[in-house]
Protein backbone atom coordinates (compact mmCIF):
# COMPACT_ATOMS: atom_id res chain seq x y z
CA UNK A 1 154.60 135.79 60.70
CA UNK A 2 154.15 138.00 63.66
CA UNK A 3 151.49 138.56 66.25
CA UNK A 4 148.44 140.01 64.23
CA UNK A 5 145.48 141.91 65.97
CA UNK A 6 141.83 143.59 65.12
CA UNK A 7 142.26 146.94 67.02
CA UNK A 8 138.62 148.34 67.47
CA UNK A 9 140.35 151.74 67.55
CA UNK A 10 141.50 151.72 63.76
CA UNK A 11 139.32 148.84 62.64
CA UNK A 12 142.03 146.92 61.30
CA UNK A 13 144.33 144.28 61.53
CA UNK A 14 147.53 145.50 63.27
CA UNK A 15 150.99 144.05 63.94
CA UNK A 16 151.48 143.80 67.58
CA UNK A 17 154.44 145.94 68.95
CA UNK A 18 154.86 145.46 72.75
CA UNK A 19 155.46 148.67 75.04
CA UNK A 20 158.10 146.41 76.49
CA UNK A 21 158.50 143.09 75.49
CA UNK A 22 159.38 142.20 78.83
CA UNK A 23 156.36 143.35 80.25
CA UNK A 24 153.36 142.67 78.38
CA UNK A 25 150.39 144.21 79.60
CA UNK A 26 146.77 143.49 78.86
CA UNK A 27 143.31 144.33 80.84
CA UNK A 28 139.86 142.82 80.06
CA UNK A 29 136.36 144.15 82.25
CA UNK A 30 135.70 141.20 84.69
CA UNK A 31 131.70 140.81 86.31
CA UNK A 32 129.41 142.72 88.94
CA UNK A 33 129.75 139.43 90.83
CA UNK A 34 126.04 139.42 92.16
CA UNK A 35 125.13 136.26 90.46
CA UNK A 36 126.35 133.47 88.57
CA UNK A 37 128.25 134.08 85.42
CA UNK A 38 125.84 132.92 82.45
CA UNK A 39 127.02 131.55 79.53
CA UNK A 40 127.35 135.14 77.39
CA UNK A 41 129.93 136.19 80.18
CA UNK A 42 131.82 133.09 79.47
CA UNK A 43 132.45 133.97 75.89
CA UNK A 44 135.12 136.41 77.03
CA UNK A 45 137.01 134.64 79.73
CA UNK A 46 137.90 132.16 76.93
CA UNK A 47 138.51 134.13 74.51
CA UNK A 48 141.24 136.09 76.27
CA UNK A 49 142.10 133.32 77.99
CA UNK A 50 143.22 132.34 74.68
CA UNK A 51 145.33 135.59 74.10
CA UNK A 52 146.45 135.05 77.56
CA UNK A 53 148.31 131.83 76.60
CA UNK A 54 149.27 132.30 73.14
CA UNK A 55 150.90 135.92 74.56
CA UNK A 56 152.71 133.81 77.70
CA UNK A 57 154.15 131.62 74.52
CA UNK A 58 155.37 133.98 72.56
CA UNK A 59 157.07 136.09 74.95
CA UNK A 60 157.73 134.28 78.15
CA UNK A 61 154.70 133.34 81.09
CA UNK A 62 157.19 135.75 83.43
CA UNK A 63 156.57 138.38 80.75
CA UNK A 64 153.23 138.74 80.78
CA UNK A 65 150.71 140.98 83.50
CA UNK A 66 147.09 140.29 82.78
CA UNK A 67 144.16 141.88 84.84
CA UNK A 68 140.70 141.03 85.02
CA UNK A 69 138.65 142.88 87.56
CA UNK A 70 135.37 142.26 90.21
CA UNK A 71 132.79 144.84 90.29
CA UNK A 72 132.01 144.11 94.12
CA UNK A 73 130.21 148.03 94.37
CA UNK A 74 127.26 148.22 92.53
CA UNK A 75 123.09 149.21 92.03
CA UNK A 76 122.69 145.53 90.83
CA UNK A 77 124.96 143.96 93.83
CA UNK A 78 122.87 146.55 95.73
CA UNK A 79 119.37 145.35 94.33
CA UNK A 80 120.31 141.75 94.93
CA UNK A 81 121.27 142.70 98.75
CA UNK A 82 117.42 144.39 99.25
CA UNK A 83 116.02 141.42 97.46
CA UNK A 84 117.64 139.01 100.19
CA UNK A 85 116.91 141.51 103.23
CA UNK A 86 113.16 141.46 101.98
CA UNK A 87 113.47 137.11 101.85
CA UNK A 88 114.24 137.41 105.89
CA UNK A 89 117.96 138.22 106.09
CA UNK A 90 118.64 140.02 108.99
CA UNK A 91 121.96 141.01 108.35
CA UNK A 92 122.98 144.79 107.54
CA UNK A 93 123.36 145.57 103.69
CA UNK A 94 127.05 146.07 104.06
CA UNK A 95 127.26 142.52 105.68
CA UNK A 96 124.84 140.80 103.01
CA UNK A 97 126.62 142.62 100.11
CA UNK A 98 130.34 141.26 101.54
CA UNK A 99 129.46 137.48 101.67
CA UNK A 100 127.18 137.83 98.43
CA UNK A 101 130.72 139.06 96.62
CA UNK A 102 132.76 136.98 98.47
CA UNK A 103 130.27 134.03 97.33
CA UNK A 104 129.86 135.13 93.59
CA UNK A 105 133.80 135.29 93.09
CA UNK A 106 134.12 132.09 94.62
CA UNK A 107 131.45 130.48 92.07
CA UNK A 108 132.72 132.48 89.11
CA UNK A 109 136.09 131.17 89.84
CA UNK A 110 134.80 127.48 90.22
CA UNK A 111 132.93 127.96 86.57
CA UNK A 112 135.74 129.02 84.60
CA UNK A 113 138.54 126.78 85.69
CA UNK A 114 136.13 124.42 85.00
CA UNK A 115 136.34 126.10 81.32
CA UNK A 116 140.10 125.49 81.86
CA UNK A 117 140.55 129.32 81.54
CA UNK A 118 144.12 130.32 83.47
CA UNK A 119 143.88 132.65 86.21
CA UNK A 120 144.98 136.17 85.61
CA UNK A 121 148.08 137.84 86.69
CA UNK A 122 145.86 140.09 89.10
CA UNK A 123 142.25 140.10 89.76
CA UNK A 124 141.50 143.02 91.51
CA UNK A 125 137.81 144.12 93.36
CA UNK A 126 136.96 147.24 93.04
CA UNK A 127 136.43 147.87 96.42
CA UNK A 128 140.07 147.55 97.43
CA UNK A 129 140.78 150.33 94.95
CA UNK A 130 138.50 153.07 96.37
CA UNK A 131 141.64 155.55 97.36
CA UNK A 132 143.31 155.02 93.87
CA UNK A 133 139.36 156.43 92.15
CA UNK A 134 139.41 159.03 94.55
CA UNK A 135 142.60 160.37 93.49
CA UNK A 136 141.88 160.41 90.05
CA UNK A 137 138.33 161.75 90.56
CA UNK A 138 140.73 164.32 92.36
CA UNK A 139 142.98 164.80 89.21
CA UNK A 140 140.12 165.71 86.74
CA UNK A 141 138.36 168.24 88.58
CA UNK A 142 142.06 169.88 88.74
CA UNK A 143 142.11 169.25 85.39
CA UNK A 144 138.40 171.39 84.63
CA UNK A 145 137.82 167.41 83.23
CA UNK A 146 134.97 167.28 86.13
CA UNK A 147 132.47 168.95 88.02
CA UNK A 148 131.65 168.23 91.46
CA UNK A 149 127.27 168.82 91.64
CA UNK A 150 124.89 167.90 94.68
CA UNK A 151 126.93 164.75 95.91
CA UNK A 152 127.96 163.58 92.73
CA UNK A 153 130.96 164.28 90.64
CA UNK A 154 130.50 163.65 86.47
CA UNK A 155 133.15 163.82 83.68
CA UNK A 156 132.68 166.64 81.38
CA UNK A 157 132.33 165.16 78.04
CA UNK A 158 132.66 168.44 76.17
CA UNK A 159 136.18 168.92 77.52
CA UNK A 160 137.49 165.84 75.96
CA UNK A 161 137.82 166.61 71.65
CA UNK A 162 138.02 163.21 71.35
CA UNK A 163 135.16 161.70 72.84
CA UNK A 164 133.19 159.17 70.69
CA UNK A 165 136.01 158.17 68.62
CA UNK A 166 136.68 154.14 69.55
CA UNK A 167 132.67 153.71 69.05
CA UNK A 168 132.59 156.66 66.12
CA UNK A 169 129.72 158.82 67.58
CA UNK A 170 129.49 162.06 67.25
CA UNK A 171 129.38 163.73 70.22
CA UNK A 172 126.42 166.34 68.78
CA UNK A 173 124.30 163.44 67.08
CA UNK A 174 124.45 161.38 70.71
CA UNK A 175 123.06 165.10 72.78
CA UNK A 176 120.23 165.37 70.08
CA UNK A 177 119.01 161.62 70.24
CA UNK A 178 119.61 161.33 74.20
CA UNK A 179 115.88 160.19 75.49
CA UNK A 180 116.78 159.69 79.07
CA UNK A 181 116.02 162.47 81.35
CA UNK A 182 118.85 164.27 82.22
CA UNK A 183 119.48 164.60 86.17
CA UNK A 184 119.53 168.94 86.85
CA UNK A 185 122.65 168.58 88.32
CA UNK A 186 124.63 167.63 85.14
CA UNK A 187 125.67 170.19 82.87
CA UNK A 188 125.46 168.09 79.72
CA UNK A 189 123.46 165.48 78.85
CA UNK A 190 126.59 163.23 77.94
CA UNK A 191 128.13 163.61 81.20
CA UNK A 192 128.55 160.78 83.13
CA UNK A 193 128.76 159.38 86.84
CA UNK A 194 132.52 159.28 88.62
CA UNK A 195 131.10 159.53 92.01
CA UNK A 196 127.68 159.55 93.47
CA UNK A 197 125.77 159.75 97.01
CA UNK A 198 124.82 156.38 99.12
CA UNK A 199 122.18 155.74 101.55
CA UNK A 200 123.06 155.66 105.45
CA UNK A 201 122.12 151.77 104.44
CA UNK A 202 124.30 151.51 101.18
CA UNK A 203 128.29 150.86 101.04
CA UNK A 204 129.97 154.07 101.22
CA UNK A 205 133.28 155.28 101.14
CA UNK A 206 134.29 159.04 102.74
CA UNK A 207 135.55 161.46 100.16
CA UNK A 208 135.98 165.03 99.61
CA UNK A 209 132.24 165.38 97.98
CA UNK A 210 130.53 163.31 100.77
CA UNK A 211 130.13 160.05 101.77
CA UNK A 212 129.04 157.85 98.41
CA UNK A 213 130.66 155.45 95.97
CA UNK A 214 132.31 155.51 92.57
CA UNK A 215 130.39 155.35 88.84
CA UNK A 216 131.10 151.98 87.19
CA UNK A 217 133.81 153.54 84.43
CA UNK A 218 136.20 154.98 86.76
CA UNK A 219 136.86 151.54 88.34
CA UNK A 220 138.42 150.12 85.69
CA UNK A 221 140.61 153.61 84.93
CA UNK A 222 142.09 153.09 88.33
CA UNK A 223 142.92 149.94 88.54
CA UNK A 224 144.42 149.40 85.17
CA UNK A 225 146.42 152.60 86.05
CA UNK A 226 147.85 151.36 89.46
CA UNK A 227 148.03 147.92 88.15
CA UNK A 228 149.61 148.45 84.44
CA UNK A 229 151.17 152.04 84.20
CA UNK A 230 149.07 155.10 81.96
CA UNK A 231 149.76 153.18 79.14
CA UNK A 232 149.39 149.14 78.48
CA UNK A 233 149.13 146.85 75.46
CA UNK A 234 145.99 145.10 75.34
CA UNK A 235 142.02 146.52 76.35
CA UNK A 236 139.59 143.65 75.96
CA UNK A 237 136.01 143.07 76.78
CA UNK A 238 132.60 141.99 74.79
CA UNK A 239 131.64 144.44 72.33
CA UNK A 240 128.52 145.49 74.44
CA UNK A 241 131.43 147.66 76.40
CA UNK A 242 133.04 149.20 73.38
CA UNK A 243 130.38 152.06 74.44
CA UNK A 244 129.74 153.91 76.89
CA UNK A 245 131.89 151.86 79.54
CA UNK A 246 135.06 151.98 77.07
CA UNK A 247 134.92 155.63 75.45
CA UNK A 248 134.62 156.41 79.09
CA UNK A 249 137.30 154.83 80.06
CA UNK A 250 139.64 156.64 77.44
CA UNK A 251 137.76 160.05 78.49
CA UNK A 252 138.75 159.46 82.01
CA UNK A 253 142.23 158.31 81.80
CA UNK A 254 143.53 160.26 79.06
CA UNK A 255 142.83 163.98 80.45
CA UNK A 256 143.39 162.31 83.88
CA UNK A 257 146.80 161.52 82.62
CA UNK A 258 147.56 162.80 79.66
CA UNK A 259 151.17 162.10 79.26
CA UNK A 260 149.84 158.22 78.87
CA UNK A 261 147.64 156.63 75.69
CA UNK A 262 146.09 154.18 78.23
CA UNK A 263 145.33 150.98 75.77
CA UNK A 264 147.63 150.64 72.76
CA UNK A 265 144.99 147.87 71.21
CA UNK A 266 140.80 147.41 71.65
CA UNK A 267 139.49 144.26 71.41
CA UNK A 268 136.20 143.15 71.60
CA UNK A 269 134.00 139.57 71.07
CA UNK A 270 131.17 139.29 69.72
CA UNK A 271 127.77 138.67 71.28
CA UNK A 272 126.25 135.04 71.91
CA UNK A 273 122.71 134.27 70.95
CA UNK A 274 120.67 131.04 72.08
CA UNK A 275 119.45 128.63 68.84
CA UNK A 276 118.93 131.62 67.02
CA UNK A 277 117.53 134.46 69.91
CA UNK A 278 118.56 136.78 71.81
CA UNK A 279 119.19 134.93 75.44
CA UNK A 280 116.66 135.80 77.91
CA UNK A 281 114.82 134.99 81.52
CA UNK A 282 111.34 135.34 79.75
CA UNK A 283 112.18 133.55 76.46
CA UNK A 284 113.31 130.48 78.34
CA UNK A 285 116.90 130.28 76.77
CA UNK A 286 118.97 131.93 79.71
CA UNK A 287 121.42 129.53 81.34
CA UNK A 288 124.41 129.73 83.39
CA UNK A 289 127.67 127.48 83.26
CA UNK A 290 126.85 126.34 85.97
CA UNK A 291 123.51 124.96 84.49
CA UNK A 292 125.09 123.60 81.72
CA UNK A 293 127.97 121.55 83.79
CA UNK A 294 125.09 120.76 86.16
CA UNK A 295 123.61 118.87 83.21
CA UNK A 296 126.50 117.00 82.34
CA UNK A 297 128.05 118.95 79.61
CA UNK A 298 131.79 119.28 80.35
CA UNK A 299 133.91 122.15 80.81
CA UNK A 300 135.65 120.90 77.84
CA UNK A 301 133.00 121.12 75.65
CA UNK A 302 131.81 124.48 76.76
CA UNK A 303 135.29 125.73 75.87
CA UNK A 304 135.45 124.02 72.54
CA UNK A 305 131.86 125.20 71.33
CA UNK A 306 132.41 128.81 72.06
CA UNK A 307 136.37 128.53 70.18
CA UNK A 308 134.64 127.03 67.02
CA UNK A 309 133.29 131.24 65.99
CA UNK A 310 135.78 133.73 65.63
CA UNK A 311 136.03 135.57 68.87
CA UNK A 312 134.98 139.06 66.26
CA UNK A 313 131.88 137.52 64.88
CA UNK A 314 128.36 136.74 66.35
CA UNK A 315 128.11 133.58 68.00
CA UNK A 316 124.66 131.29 67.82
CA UNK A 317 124.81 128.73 70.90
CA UNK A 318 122.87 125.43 69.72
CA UNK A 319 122.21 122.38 70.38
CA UNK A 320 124.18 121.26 67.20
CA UNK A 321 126.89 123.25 68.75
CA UNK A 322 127.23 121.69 71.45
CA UNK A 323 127.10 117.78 70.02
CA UNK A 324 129.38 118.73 67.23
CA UNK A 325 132.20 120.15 69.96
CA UNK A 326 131.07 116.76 72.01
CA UNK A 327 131.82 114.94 68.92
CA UNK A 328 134.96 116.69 68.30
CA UNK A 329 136.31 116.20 71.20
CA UNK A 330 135.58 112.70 71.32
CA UNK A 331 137.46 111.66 68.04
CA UNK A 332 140.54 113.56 69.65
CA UNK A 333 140.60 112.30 72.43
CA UNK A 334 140.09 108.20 70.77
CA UNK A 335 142.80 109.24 68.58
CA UNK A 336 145.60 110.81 71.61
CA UNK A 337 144.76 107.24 73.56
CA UNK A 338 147.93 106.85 75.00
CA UNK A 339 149.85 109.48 73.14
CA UNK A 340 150.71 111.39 76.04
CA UNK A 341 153.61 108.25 77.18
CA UNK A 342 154.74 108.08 73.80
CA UNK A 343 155.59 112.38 74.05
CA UNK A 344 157.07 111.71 78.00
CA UNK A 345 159.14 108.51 76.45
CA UNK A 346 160.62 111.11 73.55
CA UNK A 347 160.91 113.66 76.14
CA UNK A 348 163.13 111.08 77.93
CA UNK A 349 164.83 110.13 74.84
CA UNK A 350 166.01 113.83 74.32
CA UNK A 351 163.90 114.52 71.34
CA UNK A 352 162.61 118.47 71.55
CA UNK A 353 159.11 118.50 71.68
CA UNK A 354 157.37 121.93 70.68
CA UNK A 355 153.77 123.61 69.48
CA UNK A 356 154.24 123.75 65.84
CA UNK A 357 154.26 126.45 63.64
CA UNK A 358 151.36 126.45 62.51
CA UNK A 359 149.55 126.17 65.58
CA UNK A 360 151.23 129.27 66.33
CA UNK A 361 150.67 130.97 63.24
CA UNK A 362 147.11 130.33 63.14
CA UNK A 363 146.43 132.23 66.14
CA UNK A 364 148.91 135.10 65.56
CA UNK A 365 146.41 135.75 62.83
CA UNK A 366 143.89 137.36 65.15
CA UNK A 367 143.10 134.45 67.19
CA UNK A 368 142.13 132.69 64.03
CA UNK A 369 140.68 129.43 66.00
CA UNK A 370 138.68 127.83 63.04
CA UNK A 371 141.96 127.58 61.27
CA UNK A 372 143.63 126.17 64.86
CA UNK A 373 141.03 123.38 64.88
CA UNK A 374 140.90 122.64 61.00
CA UNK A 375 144.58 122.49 61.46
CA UNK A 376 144.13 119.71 64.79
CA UNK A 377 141.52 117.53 62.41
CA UNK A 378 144.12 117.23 59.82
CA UNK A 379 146.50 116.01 62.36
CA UNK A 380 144.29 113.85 63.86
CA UNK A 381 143.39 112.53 59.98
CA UNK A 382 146.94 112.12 59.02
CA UNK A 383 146.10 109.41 62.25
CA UNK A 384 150.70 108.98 63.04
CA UNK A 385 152.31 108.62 65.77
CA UNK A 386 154.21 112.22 64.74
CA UNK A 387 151.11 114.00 63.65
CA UNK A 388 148.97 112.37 66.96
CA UNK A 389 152.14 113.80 69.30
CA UNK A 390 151.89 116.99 67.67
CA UNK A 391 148.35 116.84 68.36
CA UNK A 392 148.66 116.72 71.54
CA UNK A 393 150.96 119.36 72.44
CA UNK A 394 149.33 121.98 70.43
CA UNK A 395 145.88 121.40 71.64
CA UNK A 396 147.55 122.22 74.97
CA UNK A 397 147.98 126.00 73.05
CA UNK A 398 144.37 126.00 72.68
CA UNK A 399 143.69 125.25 76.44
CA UNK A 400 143.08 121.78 76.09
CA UNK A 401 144.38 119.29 78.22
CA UNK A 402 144.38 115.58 77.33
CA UNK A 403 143.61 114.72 80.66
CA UNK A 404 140.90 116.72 81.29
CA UNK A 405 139.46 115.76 77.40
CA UNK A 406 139.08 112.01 78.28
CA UNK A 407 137.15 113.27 81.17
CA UNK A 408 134.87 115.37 79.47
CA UNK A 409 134.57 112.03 76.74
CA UNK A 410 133.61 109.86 79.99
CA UNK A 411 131.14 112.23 80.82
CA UNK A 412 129.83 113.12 78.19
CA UNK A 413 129.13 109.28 77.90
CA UNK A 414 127.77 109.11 81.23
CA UNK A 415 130.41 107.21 83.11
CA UNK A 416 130.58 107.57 86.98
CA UNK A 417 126.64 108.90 86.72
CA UNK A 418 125.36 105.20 87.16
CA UNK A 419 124.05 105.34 83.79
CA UNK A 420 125.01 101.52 82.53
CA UNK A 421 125.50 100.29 78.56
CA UNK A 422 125.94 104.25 77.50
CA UNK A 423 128.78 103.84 75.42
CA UNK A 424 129.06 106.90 73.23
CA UNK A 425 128.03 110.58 74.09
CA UNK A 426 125.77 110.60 71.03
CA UNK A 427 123.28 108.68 73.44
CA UNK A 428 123.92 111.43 76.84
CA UNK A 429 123.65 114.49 74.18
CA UNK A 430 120.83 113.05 72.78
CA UNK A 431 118.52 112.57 76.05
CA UNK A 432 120.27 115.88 77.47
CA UNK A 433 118.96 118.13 74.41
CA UNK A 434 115.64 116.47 74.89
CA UNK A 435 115.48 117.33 78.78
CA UNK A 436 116.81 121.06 77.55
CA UNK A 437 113.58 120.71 75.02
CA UNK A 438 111.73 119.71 77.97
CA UNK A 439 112.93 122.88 80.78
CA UNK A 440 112.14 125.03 77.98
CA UNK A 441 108.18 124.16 77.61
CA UNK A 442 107.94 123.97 81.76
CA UNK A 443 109.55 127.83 81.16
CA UNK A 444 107.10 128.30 78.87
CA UNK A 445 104.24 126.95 80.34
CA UNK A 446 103.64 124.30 77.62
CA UNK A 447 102.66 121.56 80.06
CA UNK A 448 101.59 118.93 77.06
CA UNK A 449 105.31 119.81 75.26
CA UNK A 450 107.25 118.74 78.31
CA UNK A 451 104.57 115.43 79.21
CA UNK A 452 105.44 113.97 76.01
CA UNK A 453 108.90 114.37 76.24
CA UNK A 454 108.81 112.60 79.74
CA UNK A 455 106.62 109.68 78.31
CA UNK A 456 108.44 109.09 74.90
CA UNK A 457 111.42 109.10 76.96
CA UNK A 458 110.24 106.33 79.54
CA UNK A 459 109.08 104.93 76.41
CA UNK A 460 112.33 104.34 75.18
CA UNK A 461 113.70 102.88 78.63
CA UNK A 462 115.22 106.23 80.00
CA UNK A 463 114.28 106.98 83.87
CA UNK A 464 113.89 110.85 84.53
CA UNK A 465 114.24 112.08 88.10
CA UNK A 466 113.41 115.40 89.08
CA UNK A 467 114.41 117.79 91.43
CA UNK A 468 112.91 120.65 92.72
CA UNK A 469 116.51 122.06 93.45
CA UNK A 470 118.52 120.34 91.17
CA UNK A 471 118.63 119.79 86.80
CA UNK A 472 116.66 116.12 86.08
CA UNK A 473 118.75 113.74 86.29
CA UNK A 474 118.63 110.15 84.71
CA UNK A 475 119.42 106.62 84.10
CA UNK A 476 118.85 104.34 81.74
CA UNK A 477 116.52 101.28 82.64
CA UNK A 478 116.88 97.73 81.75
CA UNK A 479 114.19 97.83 79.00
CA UNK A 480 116.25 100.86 77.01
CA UNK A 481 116.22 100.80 73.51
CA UNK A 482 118.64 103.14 71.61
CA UNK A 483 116.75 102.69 68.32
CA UNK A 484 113.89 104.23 70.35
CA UNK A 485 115.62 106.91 71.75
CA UNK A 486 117.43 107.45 68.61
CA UNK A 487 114.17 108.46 66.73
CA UNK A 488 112.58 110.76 69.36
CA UNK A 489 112.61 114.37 68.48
């Protein structure tokens, strides 16, 4: 069976045909690096991370060019740089904005190899690109694609027929329910941002409309273009960019070069809820990877919690979630306990090791990873030393290493945190959901909530320590009782 995809374009299942086989080319939207990366923007990184890998297998790693971009120019990074310059930094807003970027990209690299997510071929920043947006800004106002209006320069929607089609809306329906108020410089509603004016205090780049900066959707146009050619394989991203950001980028680089099709395939993942709600700052449920490794739960687990949803559907981050891929991971990991000699001694031996076929096959179905992992337990049920090495090397597919797995299991059981007699992570996920429990209500303001989950805690022997800086940590005392603990809720 071939290489099966779900192109958002024709919203269907697609055999994947290569421009060039020996050149396979995909792009997916990286962050506005002004913060750290929250779990939502994780959902992506794996999930093409996955692509990324299964691609590199069947073709060839030297066969495959994958870019992921950093918004470094933008109102938010801006916003963030006032916000810091109003706290007592005395630096300029160019300077602030620089390390803030530099900082960000640094953490959001940290985060996901900590997700075990391969680097990309190319990660480019946007602001390293500003020539390449300039030309093509250039090429659609030769093109009567763009207008050039007080400063800015916007895309003319109405010269594009196609316009609306990867998100089918009609272009008519979208003027008549537009609510925003339209700037008097644009001559459509519709019409969207390619350039646009900065303050003396603002990054700005000289161009022929004035000094200013480029819109958000050329960005990505003009660094897929220099990077990948006018027309590449793979366009991925989170469905929240299927529109505008992605009909604008088809707008832009189609009538900007029109002898290309830009992206042969649109994918998108799904969103990511929290136990059941939409995340958010003022509902309590917002938390970064960071915040979750912080806590103690492993990269590892992370990974494995947001693979157990197909990448196309919704996803619902729980609690449950989370100790299920804990648990999961655990019973692997007891079960590949010195598997990893046995493969190097058949390596040695001259037997030809290899990902099996249906490992392969399961994720040639559209990333099909619920049928990857129900496919890993029955290997790890069939519990031989043939199914336990095979195991092992397909998990590596998946992006799991068996390494790095009986480090998340030590971990996740608390070993190396001086947390003595916690022999299973059943007892860590356990006190770690109740401390989640716990954050929540101080978010909330429920002072009496997150009291009685401190005192039935040091009720059952466990020792909280907070930080004003840091997650709680813990230990357990000498008076712990895991029957107590076990009955909390």
């Amino acid at each position: 069976m071939g290489l099966r995809l779900y192109n958002t374009a024709t919203r269907r299942k697609e055999e994947f045909r290569p421009l060039d086989p020996e050149n396979v080319r995909m792009y997916v939207c990286g962050p506005t690096v002004y913060d750290r990366a929250h779990i939502g923007n994780a959902r992506p990184v794996v999930v093409f991370d996955v692509l990324f890998r299964l691609l590199r297998h069947l073709y060839g790693p030297d066969h495959v060019t994958y870019v992921r971009n950093f918004t470094d120019v933008d109102d938010k990074i801006n916003a963030r740089a006032r916000e810091m310059q109003a706290k007592g930094d005395g630096c300029s807003m160019v300077e602030i904005i620089r390390a803030l970027t530099d900082e960000t990209i640094e953490w959001y690299h940290a985060d996901m190899d900590a997700l075990g997510a391969l680097r990309p071929t190319y990660e480019p920043r946007a602001t390293d690109y500003i020539g390449q947006m300039v030309a093509m800004i250039g090429r659609l106002i030769d093109k009567r694609h763009a207008y050039a209006a007080e400063g800015h320069v916007l895309f003319d929607v109405g010269s594009y027929t196609e316009y609306g089609q990867l998100a089918r809306r009609n272009l008519d329906e979208m003027r008549a329910g537009a609510r925003v108020e339209v700037a008097p410089y644009k001559r459509d509603p519709m019409d969207f941002v390619l350039w646009k004016p900065s303050a003396d205090d603002e990054p700005g780049w000289d161009s022929p409309w004035g000094r200013g900066r480029p819109g958000w959707h050329i960005e990505c146009s003009a660094m897929s273009l220099e990077l990948l050619g006018e027309s590449f394989d793979i366009h991925g991203g989170g469905i929240d960019l299927a529109f505008p950001h992605h009909e604008n980028e088809i707008a832009q680089s189609r009538c900007a070069c029109p002898e290309g099709r830009f992206a042969q395939v649109w994918m998108h993942n799904g969103f990511l809820q929290v136990e059941g709600e939409k995340m958010s700052k003022s509902l309590g449920n917002f938390f970064t990877v960071q915040d979750l490794l912080a806590k103690g739960v492993p990269g590892e687990v992370i990974r494995l919690s947001l693979l157990m949803t197909h990448y196309r559907k919704p996803l619902d981050w729980t609690r449950d979630r989370v100790r299920e891929a804990t648990m999961r991971l655990a019973n692997w990991q007891n079960a590949l306990d010195g598997i990893e000699y046995l493969a190097a001694a058949r390596r040695q031996a001259g037997v030809q090791l290899a990902v099996s076929q249906a490992a392969v096959e399961a994720l040639s179905d559209d990333l099909n990873t619920k049928r990857f992992l129900d496919h890993c337990d029955g290997l790890t049920a069939e519990n031989s030393y043939d199914s336990l090495v095979q195991l092992y090397l397909d998990l590596q597919l998946l992006g799991f290493d068996e390494n790095k797995m009986r480090n998340a299991h030590f971990a996740s059981a608390g070993v190396g945190r001086s947390q003595p007699g916690v022999s299973s992570p059943k007892i860590a996920f356990k006190i770690s959901e109740l401390l989640e429990e716990r954050q929540m209500a101080r978010q909330r303001k429920d002072w009496s909530r997150a009291d009685e989950i401190r005192d039935r805690l040091a009720a059952a022997g466990v020792r909280l320590m907070d930080s004003p800086s840091t997650p709680t940590d813990w230990e357990l005392g000498p008076d712990f009782d895991p029957a107590k603990l076990e009955s909390l809720k």
